[in-house]
Protein backbone atom coordinates (compact mmCIF):
# COMPACT_ATOMS: atom_id res chain seq x y z
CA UNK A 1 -19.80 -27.10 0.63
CA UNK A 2 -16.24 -27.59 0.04
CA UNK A 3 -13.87 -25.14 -1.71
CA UNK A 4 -12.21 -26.91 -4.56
CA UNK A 5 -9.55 -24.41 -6.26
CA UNK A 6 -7.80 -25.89 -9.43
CA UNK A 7 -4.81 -23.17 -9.78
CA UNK A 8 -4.08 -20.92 -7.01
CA UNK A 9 -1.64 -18.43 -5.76
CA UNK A 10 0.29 -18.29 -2.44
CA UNK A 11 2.77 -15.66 -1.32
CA UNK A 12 6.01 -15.38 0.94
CA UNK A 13 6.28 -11.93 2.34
CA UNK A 14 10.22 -11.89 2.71
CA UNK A 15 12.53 -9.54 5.20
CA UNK A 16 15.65 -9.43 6.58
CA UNK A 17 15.85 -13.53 7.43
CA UNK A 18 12.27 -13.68 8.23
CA UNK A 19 8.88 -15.20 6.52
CA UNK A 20 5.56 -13.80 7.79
CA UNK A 21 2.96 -16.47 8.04
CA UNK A 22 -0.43 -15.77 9.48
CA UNK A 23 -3.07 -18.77 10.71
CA UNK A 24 -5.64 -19.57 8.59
CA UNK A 25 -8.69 -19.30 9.72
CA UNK A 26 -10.87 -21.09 7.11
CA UNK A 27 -10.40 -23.76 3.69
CA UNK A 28 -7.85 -26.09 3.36
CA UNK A 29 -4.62 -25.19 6.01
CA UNK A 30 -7.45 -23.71 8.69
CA UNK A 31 -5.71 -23.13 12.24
CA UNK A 32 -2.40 -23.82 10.23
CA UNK A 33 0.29 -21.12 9.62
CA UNK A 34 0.70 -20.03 6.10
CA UNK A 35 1.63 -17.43 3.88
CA UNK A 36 -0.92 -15.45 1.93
CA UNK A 37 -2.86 -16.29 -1.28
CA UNK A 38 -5.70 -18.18 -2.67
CA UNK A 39 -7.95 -18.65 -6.18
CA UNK A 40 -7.51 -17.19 -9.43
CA UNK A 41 -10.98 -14.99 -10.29
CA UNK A 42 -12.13 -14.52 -13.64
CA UNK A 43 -9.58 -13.43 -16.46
CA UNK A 44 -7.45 -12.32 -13.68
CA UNK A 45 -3.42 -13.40 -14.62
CA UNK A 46 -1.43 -15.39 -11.68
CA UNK A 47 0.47 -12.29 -10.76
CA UNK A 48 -2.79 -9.86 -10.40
CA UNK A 49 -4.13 -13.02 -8.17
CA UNK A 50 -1.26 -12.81 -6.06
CA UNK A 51 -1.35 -9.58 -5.29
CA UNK A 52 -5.32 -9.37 -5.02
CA UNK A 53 -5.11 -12.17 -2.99
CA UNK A 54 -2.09 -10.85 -0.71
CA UNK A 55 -3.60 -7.60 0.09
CA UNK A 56 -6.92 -8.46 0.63
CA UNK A 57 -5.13 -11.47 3.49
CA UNK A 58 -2.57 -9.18 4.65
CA UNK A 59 -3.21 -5.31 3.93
CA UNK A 60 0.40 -4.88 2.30
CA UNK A 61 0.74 -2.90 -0.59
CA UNK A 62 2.57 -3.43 -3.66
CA UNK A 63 3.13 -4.01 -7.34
CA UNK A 64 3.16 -7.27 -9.14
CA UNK A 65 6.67 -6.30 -10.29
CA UNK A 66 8.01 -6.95 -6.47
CA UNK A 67 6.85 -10.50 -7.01
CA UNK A 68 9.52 -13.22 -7.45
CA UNK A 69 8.22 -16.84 -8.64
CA UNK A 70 9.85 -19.23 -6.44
CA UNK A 71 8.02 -22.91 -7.26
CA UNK A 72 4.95 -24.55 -8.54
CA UNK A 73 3.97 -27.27 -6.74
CA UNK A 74 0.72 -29.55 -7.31
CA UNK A 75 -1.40 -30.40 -3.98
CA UNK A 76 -2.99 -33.58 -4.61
CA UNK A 77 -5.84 -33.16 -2.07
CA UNK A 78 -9.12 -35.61 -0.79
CA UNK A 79 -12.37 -34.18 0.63
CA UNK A 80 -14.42 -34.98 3.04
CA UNK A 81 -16.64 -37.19 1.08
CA UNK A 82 -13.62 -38.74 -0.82
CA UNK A 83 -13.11 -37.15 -4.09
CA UNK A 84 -9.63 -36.52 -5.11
CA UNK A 85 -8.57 -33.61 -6.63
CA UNK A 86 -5.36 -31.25 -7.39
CA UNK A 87 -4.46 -27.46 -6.72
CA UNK A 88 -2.05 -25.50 -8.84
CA UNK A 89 -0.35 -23.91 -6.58
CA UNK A 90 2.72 -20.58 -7.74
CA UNK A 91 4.46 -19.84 -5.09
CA UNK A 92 5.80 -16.26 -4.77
CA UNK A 93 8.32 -14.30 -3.03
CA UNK A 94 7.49 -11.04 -1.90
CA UNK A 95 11.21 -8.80 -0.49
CA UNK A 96 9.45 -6.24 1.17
CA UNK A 97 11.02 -3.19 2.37
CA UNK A 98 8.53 -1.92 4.61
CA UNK A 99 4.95 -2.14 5.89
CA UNK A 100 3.19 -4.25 8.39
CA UNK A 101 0.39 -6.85 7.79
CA UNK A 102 -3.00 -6.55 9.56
CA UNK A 103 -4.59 -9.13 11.02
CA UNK A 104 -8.09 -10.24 8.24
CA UNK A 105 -11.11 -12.62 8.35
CA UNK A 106 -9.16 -15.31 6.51
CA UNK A 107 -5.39 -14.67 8.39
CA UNK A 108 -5.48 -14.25 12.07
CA UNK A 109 -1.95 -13.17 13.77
CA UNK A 110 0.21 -12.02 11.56
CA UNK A 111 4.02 -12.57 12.55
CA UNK A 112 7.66 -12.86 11.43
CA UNK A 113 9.34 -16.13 11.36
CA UNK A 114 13.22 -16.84 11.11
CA UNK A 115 13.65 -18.70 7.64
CA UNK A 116 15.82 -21.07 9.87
CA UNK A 117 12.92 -21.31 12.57
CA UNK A 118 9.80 -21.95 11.44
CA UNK A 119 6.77 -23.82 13.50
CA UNK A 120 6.85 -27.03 10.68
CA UNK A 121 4.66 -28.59 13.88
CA UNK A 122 1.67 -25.99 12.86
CA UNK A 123 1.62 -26.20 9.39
CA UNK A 124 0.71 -28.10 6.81
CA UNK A 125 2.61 -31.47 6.67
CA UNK A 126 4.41 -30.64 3.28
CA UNK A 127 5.44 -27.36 4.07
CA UNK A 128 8.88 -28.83 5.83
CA UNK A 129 10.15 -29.97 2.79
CA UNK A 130 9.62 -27.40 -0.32
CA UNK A 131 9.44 -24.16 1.71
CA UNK A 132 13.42 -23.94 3.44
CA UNK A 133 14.51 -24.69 -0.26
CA UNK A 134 12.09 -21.73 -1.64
CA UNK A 135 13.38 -19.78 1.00
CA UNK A 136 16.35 -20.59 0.41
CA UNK A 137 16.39 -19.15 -3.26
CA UNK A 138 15.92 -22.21 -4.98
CA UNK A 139 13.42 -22.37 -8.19
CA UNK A 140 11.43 -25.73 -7.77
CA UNK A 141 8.84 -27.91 -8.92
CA UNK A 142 6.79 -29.96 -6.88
CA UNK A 143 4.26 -32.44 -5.86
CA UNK A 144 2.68 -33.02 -2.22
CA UNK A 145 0.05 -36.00 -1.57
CA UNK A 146 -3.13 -35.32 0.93
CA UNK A 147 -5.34 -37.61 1.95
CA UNK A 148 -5.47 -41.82 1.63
């Protein structure tokens, strides 16, 4: 059965010029790289699913306060047997001093991008246009289209 999230989190682990992205390695975005989030559980607010989210992907550690909304941006999305729906997604950033992500069940390879170099050809086809203006400190809202 496919996963069908209607407002989710994502995260941008930021550090001196770089982005790490990890490959996903199920859902929507598999064997694509992204940055680190997912669903919102229960009475949980945006910011605790960020950071649940984030650490359970990722292994870093820290405090919803380091968290920096950058954009919200709906993912109008198809599945497999044609049904339309759209993800809420809030995009963080996350300036992190130190620590080092671990490679998880749901984010293989873990690695550090240049902001002004990253693999658009292996990720997900609207990531080349909102993500160099997130990173590039802009606030934005968005929409992306999936599917037919």
């Amino acid at each position: 059965m496919e996963k069908v999230l209607k407002e989710a989190t994502l995260v941008l682990p930021i550090r001196d010029g770089k982005v790490l992205l990890a490959v996903k390695t199920r859902n929507i975005g598999q064997g694509c790289w992204n940055g680190y989030g997912g669903g919102i559980e229960g009475q949980e607010t945006l910011l605790e699913a960020a950071v649940r989210e984030c650490n359970q992907e990722s292994g870093l550690e820290f405090q919803a306060a380091d968290l920096g909304k950058a954009a919200v941006i709906d993912f109008y999305n198809t599945k497999s047997d044609g049904q339309k729906f759209t993800c809420r997604v809030h995009i963080f950033l996350l300036p992190l001093g130190q620590g080092e992500a671990v490679e998880t069940e749901e984010m293989a390879n873990p690695t550090w991008f240049e902001i002004t170099n990253l693999p658009f050809e292996k990720m997900m086809p609207a990531d080349r246009f909102w993500m160099p203006l997130v990173l590039a400190g802009k606030k934005i809202m968005g929409q992306a289209h999936y599917g037919p």
